[in-house]
Protein backbone atom coordinates (compact mmCIF):
# COMPACT_ATOMS: atom_id res chain seq x y z
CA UNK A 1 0.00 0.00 0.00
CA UNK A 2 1.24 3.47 -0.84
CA UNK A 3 0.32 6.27 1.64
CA UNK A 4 1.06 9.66 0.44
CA UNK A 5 1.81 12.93 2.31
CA UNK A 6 -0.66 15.80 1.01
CA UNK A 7 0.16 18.86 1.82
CA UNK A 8 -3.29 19.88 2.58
CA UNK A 9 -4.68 17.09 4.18
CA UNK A 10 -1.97 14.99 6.02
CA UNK A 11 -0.82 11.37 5.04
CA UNK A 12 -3.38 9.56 3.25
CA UNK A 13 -3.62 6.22 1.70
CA UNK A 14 -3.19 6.24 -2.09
CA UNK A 15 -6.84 5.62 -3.30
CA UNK A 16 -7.55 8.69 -2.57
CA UNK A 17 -5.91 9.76 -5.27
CA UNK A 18 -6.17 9.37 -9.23
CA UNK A 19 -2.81 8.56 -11.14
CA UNK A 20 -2.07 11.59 -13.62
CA UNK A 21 1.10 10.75 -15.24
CA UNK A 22 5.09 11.59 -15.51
CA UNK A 23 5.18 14.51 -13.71
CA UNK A 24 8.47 15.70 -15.92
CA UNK A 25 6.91 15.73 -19.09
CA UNK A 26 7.38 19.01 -20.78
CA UNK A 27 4.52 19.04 -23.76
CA UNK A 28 4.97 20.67 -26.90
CA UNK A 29 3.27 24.27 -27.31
CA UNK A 30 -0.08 24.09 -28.76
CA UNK A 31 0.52 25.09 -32.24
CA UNK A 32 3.15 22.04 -32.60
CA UNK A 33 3.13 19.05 -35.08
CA UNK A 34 1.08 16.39 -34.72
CA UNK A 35 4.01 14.60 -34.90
CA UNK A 36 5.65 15.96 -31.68
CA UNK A 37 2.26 15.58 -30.00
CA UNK A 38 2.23 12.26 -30.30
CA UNK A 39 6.18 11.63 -28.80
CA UNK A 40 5.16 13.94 -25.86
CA UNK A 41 1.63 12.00 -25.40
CA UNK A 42 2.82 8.08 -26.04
CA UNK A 43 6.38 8.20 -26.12
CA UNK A 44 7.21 7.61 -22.87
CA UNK A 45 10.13 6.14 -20.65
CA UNK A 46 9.47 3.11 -18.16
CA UNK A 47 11.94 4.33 -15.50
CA UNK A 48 13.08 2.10 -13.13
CA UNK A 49 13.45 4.13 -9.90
CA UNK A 50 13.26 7.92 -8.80
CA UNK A 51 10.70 9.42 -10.84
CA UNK A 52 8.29 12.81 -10.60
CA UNK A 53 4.42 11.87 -11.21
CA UNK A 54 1.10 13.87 -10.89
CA UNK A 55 -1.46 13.08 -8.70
CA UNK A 56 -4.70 14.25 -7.90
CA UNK A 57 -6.27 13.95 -4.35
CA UNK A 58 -9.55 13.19 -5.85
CA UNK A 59 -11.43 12.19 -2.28
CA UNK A 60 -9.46 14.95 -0.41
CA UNK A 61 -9.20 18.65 -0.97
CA UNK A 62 -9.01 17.97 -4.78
CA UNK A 63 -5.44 19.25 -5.74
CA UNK A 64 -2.83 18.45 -7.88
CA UNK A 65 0.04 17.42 -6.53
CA UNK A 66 3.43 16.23 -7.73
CA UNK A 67 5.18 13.10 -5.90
CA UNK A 68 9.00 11.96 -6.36
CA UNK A 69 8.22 8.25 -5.67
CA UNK A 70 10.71 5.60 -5.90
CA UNK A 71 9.18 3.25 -9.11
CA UNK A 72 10.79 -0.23 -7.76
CA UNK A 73 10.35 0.38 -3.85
CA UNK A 74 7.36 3.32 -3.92
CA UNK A 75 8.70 5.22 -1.44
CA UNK A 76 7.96 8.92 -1.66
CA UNK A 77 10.38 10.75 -1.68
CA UNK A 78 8.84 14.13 -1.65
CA UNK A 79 5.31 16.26 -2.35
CA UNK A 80 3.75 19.51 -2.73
CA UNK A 81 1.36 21.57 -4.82
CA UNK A 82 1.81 21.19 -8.47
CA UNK A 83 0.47 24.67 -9.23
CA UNK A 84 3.87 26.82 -8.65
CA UNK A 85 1.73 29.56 -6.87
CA UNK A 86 0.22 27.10 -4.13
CA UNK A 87 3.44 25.85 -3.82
CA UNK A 88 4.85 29.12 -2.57
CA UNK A 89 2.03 30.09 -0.62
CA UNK A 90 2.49 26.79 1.49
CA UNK A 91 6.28 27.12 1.84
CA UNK A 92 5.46 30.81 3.08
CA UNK A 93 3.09 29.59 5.81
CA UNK A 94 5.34 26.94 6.99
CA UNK A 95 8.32 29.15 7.31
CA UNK A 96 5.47 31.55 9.55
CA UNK A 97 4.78 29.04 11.58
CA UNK A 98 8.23 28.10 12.59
C-alpha cells in the first residue's frame, strides 16, 4: 500500500488519489506538429526508480500534486502543490509558523 503525504490534508492512503502521469513531461506548445504531439503523449520512458508523477487527491481537498516516488520500492520521496503559486504560498506559511 502506498500512503502519500498531502500537503493539505496529512498522510493519506493512495486511493484517494487518481494517477495523472510523468510529472516531468514538458509538452509541446499548442501550435506544434502532430508529430511531436504524439512523442510527448505516447512516447514515454518506463523508468526504473526515482521518478516525478502527478497526482490528484480526488477524495481529499481535490489538488494536484506532484510526488518523487521511488518506481521499484514506492517510497515517496517528496510532495507539494503542483500549481507553482500554491506551492509558494504553502512554503510561506510553513516558514510563519516556525
Amino acid at each position: 500500500m502506498i500512503r502519500i503525504p498531502c500537503p493539505f490534508c496529512g498522510m493519506r492512503d493512495h486511493s484517494e488519489f487518481t494517477y495523472g502521469g510523468d510529472g516531468s513531461i514538458e509538452y509541446p506548445p499548442l501550435d506544434a506538429s502532430k508529430e511531436e504531439w504524439h512523442d510527448a503523449v505516447f512516447l514515454r520512458d518506463n523508468i526504473c526508480g526515482v521518478q516525478f508523477e502527478t497526482w490528484q487527491h480526488t477524495h481529499g481537498c481535490r489538488m494536484w500534486l506532484v510526488v518523487e516516488r521511488d518506481t521499484m520500492t514506492h517510497e515517496i520521496l517528496s510532495v507539494r502543490p503542483a500549481h507553482p503559486g500554491l506551492a509558494s504560498a504553502l512554503a510561506n506559511e510553513q516558514e510563519a509558523d516556525q
